[in-house]
PDB file of N, CA and C in Angstrom:
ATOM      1  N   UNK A   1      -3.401  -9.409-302.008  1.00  0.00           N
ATOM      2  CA  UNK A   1      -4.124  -8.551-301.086  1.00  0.00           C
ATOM      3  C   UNK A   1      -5.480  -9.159-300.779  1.00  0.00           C
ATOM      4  N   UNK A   2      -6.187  -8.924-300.068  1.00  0.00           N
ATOM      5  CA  UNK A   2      -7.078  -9.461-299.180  1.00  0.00           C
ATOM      6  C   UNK A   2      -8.354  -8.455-300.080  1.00  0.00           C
ATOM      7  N   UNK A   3      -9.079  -9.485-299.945  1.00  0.00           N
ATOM      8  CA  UNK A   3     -10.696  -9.403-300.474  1.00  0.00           C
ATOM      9  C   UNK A   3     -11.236  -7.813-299.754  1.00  0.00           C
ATOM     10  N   UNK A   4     -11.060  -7.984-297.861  1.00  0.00           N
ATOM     11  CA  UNK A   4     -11.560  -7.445-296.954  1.00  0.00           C
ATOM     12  C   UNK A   4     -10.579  -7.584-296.196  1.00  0.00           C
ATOM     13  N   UNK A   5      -9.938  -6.132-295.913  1.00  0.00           N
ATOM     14  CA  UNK A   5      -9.133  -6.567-294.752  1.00  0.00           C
ATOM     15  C   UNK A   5      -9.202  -4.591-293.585  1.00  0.00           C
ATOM     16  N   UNK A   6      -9.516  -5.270-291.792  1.00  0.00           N
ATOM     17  CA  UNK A   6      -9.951  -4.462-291.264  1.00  0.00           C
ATOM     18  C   UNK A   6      -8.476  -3.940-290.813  1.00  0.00           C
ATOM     19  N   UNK A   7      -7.790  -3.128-290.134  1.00  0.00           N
ATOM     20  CA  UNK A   7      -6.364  -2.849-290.066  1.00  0.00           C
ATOM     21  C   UNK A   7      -6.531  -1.556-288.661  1.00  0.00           C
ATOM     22  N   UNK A   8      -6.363  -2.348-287.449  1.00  0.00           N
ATOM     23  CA  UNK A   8      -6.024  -1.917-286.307  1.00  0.00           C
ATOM     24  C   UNK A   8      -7.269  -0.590-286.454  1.00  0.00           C
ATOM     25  N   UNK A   9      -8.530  -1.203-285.988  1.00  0.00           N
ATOM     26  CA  UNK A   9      -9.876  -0.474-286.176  1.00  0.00           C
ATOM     27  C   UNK A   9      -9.814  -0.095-284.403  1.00  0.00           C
ATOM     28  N   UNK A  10     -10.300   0.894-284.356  1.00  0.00           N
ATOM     29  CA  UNK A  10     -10.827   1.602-283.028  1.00  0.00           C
ATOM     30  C   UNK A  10     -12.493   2.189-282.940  1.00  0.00           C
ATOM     31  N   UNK A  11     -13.035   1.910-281.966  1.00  0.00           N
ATOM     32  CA  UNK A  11     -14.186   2.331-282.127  1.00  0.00           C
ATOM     33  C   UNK A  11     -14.781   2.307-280.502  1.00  0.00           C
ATOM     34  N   UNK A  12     -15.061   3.696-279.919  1.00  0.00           N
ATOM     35  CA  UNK A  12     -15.514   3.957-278.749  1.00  0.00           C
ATOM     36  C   UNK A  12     -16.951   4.541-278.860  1.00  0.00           C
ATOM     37  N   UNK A  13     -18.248   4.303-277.786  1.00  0.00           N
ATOM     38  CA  UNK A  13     -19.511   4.816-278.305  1.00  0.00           C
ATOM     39  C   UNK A  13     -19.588   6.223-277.287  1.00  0.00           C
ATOM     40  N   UNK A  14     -18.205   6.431-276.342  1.00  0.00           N
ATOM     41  CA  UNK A  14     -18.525   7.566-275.868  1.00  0.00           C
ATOM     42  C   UNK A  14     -16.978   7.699-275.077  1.00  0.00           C
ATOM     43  N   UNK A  15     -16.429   8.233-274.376  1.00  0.00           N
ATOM     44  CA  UNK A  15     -14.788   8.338-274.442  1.00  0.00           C
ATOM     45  C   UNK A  15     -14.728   7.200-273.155  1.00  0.00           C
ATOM     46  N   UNK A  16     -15.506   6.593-272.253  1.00  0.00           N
ATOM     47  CA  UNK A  16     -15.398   5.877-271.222  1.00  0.00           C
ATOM     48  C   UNK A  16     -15.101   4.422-271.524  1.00  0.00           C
ATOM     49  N   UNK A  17     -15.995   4.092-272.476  1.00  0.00           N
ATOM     50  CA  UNK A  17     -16.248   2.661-273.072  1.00  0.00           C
ATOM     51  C   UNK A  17     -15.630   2.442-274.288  1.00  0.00           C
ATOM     52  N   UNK A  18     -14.400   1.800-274.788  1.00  0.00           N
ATOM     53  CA  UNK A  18     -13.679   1.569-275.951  1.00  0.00           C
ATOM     54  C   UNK A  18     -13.613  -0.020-276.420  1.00  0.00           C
ATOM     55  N   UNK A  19     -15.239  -0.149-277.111  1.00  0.00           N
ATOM     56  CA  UNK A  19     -15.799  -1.407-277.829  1.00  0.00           C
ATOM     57  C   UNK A  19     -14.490  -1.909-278.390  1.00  0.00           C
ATOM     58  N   UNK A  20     -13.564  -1.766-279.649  1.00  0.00           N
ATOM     59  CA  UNK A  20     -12.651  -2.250-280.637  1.00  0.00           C
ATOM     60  C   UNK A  20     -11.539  -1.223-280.144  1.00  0.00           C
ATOM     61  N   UNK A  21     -10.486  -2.020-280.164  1.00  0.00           N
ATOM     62  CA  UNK A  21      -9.261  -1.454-279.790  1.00  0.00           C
ATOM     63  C   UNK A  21      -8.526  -2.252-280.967  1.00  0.00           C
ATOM     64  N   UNK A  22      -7.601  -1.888-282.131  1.00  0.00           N
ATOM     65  CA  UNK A  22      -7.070  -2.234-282.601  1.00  0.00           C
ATOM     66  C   UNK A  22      -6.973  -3.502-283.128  1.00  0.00           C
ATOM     67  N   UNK A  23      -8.187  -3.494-283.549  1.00  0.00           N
ATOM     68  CA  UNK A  23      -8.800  -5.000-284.387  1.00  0.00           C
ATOM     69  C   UNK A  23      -7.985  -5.333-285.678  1.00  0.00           C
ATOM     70  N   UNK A  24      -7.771  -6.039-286.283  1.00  0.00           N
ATOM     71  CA  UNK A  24      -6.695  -6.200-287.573  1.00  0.00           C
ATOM     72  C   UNK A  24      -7.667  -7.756-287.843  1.00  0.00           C
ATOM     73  N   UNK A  25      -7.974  -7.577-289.246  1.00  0.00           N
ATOM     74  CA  UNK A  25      -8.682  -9.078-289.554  1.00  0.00           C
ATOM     75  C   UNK A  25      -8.713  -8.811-290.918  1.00  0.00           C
ATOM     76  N   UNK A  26      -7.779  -9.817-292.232  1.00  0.00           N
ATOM     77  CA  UNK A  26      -8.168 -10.238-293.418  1.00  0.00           C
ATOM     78  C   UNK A  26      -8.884 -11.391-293.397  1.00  0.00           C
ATOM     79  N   UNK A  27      -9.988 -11.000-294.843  1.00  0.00           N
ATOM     80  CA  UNK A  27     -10.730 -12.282-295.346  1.00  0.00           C
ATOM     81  C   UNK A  27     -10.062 -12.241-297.328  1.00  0.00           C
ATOM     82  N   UNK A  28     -10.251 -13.105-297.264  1.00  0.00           N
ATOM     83  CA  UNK A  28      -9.958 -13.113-298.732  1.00  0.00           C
ATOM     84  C   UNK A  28     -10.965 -13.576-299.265  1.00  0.00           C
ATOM     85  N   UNK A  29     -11.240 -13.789-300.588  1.00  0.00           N
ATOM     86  CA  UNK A  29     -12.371 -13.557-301.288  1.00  0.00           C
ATOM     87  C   UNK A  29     -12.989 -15.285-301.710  1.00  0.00           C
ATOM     88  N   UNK A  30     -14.030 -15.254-300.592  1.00  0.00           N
ATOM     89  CA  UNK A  30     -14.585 -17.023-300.805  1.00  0.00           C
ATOM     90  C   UNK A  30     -14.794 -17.297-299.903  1.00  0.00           C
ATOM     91  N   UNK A  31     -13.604 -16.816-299.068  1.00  0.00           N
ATOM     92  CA  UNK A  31     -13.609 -17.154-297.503  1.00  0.00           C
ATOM     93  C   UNK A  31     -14.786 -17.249-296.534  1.00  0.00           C
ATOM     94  N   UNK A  32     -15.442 -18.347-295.717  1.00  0.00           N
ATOM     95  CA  UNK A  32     -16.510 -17.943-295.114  1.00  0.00           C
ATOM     96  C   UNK A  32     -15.782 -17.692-293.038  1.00  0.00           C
ATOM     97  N   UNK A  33     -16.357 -16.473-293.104  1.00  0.00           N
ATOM     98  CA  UNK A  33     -16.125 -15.915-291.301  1.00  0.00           C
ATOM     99  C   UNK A  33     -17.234 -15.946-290.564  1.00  0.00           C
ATOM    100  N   UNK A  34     -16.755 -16.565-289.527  1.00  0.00           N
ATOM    101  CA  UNK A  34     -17.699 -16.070-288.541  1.00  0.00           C
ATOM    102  C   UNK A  34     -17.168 -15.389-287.092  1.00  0.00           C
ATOM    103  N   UNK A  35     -18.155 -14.158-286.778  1.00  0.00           N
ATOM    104  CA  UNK A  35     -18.042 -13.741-285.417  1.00  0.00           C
ATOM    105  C   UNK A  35     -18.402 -14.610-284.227  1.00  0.00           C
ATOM    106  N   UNK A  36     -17.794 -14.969-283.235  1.00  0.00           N
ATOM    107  CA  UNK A  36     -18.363 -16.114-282.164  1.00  0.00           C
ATOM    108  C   UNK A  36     -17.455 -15.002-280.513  1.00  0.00           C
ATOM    109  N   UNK A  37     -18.379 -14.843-279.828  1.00  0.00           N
ATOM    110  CA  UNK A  37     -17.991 -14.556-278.638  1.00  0.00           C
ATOM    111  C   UNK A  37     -18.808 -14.086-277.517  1.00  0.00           C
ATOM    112  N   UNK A  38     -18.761 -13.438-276.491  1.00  0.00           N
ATOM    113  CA  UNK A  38     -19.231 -13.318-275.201  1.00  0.00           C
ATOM    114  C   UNK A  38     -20.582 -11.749-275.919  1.00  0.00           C
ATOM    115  N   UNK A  39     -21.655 -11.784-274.951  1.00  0.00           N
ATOM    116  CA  UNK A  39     -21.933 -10.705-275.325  1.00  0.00           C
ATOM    117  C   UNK A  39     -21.102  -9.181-274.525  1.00  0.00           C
ATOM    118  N   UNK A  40     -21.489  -8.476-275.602  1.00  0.00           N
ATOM    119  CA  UNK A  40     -20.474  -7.219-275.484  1.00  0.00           C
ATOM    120  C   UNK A  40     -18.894  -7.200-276.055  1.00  0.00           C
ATOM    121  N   UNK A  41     -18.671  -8.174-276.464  1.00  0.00           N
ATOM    122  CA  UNK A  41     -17.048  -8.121-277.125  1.00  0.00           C
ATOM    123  C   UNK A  41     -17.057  -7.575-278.141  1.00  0.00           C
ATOM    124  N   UNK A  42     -18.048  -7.152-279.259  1.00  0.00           N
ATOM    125  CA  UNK A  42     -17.581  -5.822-280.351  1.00  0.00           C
ATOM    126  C   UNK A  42     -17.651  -6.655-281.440  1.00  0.00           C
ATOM    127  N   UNK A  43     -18.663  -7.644-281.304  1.00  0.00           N
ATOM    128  CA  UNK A  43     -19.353  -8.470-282.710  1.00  0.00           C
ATOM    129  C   UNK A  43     -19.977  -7.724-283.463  1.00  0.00           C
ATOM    130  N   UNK A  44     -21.005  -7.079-282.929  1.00  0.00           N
ATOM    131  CA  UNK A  44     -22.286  -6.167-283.955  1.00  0.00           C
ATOM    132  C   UNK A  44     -21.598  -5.309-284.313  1.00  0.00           C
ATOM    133  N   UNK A  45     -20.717  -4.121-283.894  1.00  0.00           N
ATOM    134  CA  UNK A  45     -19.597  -3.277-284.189  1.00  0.00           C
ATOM    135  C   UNK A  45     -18.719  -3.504-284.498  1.00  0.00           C
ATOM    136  N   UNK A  46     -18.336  -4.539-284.925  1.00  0.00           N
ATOM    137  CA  UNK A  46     -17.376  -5.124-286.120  1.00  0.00           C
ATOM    138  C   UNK A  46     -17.847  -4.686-287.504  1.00  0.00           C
ATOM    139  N   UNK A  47     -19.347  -5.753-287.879  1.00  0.00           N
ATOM    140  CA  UNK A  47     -20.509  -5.405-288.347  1.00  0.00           C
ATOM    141  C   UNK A  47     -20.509  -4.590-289.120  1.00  0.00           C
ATOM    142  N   UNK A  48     -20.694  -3.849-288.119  1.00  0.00           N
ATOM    143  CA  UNK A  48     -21.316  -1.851-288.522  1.00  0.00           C
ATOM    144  C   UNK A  48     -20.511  -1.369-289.093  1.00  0.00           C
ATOM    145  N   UNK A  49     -19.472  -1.538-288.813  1.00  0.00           N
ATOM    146  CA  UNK A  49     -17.982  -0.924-289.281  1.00  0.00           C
ATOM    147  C   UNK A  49     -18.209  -1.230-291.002  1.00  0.00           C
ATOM    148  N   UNK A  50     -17.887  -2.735-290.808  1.00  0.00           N
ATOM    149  CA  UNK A  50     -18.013  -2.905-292.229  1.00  0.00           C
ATOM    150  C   UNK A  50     -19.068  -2.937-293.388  1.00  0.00           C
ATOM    151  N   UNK A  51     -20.437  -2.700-292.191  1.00  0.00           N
ATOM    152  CA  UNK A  51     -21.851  -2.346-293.218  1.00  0.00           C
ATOM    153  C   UNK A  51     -21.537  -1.003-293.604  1.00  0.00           C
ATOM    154  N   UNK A  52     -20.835  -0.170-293.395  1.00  0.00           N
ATOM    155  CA  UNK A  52     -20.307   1.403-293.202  1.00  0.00           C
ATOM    156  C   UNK A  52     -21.524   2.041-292.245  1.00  0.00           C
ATOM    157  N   UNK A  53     -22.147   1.610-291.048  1.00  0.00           N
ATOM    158  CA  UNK A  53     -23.302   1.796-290.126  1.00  0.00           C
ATOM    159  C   UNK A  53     -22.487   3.280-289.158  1.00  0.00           C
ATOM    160  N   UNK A  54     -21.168   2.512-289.150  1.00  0.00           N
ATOM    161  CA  UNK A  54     -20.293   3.404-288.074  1.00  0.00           C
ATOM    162  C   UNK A  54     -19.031   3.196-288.835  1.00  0.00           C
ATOM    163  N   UNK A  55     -18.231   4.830-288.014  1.00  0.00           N
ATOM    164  CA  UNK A  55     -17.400   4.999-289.167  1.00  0.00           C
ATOM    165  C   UNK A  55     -15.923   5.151-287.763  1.00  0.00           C
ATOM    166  N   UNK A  56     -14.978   3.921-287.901  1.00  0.00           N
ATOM    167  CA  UNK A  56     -13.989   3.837-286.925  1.00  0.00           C
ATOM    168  C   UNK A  56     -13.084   5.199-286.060  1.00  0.00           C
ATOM    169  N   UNK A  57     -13.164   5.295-285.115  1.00  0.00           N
ATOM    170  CA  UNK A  57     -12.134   6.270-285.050  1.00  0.00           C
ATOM    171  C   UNK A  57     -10.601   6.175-285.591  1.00  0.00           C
ATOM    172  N   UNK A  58     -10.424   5.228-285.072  1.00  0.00           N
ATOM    173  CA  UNK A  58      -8.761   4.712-286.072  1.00  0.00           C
ATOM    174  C   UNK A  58      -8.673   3.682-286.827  1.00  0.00           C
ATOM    175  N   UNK A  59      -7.730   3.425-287.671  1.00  0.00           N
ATOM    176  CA  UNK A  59      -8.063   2.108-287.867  1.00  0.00           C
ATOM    177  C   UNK A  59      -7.772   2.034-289.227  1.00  0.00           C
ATOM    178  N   UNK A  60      -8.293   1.576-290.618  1.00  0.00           N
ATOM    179  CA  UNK A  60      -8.821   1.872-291.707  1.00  0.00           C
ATOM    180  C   UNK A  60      -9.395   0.422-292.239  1.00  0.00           C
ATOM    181  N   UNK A  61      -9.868   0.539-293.088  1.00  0.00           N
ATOM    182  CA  UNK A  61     -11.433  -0.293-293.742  1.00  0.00           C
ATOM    183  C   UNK A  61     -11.283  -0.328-295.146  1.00  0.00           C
ATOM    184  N   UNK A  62     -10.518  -1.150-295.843  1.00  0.00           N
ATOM    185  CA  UNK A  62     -10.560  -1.945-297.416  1.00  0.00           C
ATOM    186  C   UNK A  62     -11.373  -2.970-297.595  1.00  0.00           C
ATOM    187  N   UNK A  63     -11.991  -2.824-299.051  1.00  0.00           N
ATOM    188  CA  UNK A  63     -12.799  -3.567-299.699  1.00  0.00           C
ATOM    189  C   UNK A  63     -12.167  -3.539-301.139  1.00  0.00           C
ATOM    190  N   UNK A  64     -11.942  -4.347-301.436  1.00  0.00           N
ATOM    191  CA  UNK A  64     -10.882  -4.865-302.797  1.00  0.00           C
ATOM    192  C   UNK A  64      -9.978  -3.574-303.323  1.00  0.00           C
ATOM    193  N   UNK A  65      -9.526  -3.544-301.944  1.00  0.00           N
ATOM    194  CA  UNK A  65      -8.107  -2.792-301.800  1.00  0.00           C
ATOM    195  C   UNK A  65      -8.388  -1.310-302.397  1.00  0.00           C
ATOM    196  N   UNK A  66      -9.621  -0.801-301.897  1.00  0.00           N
ATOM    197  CA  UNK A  66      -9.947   0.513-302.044  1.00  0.00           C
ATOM    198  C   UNK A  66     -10.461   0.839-300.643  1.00  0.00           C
ATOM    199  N   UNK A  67     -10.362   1.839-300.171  1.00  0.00           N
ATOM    200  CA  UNK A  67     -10.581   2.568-298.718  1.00  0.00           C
ATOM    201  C   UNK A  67     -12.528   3.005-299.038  1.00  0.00           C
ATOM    202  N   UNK A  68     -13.103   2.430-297.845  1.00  0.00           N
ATOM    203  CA  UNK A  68     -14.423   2.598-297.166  1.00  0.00           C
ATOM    204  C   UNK A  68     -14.593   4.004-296.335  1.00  0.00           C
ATOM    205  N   UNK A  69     -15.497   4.510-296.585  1.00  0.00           N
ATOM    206  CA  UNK A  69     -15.927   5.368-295.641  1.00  0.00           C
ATOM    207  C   UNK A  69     -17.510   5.945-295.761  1.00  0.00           C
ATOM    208  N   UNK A  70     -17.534   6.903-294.958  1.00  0.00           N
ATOM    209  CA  UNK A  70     -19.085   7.771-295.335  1.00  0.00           C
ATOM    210  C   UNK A  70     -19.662   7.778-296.529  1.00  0.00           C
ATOM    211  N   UNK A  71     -19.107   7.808-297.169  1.00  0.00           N
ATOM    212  CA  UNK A  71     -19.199   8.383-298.571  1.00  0.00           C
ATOM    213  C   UNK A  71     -19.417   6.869-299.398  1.00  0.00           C
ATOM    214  N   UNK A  72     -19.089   5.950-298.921  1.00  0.00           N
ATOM    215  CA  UNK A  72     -19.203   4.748-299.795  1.00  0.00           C
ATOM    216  C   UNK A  72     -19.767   3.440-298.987  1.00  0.00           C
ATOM    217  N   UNK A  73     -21.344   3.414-298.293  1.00  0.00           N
ATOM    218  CA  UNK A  73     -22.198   2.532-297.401  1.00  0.00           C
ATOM    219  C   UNK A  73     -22.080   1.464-298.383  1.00  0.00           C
ATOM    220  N   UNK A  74     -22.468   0.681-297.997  1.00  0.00           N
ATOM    221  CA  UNK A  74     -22.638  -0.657-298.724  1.00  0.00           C
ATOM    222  C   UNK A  74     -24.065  -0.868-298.774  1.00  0.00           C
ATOM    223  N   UNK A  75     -24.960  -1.558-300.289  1.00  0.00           N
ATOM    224  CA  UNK A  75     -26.522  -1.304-299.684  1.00  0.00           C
ATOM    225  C   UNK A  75     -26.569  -2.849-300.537  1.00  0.00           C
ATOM    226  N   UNK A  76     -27.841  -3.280-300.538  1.00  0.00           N
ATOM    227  CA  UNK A  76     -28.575  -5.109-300.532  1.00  0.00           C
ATOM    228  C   UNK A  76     -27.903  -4.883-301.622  1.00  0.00           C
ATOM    229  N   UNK A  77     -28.046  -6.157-302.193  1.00  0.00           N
ATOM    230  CA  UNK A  77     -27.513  -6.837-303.146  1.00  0.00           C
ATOM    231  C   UNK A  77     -26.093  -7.229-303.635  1.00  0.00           C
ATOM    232  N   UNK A  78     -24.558  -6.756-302.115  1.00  0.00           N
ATOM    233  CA  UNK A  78     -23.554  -6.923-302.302  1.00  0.00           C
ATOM    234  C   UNK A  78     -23.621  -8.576-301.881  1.00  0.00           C
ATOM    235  N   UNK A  79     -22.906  -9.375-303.436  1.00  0.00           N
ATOM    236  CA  UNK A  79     -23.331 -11.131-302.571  1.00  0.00           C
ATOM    237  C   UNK A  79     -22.692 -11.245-302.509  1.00  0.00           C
ATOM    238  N   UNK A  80     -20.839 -10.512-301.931  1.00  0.00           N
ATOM    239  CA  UNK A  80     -19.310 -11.093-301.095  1.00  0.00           C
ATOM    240  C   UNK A  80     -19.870 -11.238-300.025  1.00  0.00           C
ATOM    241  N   UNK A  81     -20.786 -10.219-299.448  1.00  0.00           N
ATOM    242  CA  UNK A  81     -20.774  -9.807-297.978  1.00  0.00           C
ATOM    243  C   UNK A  81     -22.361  -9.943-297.784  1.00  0.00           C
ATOM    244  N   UNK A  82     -22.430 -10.479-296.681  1.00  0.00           N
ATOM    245  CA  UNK A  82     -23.641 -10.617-296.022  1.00  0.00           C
ATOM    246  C   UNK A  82     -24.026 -10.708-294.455  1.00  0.00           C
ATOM    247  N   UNK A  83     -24.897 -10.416-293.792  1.00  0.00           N
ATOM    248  CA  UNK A  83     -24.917 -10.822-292.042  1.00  0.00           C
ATOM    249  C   UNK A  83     -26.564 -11.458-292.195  1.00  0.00           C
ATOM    250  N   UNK A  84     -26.135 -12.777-291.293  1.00  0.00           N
ATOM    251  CA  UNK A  84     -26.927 -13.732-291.004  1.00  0.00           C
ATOM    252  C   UNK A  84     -27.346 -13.442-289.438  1.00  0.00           C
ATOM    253  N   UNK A  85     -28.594 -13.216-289.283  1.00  0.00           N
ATOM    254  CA  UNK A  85     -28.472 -12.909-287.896  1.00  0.00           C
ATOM    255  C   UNK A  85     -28.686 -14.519-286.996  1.00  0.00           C
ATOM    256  N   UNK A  86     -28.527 -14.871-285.891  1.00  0.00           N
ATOM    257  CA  UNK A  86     -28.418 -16.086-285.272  1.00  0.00           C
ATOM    258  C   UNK A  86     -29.882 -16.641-285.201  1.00  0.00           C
ATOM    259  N   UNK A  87     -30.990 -16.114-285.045  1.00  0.00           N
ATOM    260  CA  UNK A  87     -31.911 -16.423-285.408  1.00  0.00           C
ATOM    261  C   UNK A  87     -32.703 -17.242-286.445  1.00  0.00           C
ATOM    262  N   UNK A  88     -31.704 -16.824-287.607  1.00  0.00           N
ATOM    263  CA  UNK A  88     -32.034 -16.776-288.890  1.00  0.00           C
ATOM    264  C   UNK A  88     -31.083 -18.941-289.157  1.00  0.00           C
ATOM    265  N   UNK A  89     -32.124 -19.574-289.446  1.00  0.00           N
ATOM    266  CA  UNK A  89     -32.052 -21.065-289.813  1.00  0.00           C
ATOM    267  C   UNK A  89     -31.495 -21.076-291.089  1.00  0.00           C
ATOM    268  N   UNK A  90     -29.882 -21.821-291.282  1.00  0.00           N
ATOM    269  CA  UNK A  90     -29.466 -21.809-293.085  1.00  0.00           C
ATOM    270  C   UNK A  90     -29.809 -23.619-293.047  1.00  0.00           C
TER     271      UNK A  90
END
């Protein structure tokens, strides 16, 4: 089973505009990802999803094969997971 795995995520910011439509993405644990695309394709709200920032309309959200939600944000000091913003020089 997968480190992180997102499973047909939905996420609209108002019923007109539907950012993530059935996103599906494992990482396994080591793995390095990156988001790369156009602006507005549902990078930062990928993100959010998995910072627990925003909480999917469909979809569901594992982290070592236990279910994410409201109730369980993620806060500093998780070192699987991290966001580098593009700005930011490694």
């Amino acid at each position: 089973m997968a480190f992180m795995s997102l499973k047909d995520i939905d996420v609209s910011y108002d019923k007109k505009k539907q950012i993530l439509k059935g996103l599906s993405l494992d990482v396994e644990k080591g793995e390095l990802v990156s988001l790369l695309g156009p602006s507005g394709c549902g990078k930062s709200t990928t993100l959010r999803v998995v910072a627990g920032f925003i909480d999917p309309q469909g979809g569901s959200f594992l982290l070592y094969d236990k279910g994410s939600g409201p109730q369980e944000k993620f806060r500093t000091g998780i070192s699987e997971l991290c966001i580098i913003p593009a700005s930011f020089r490694v």
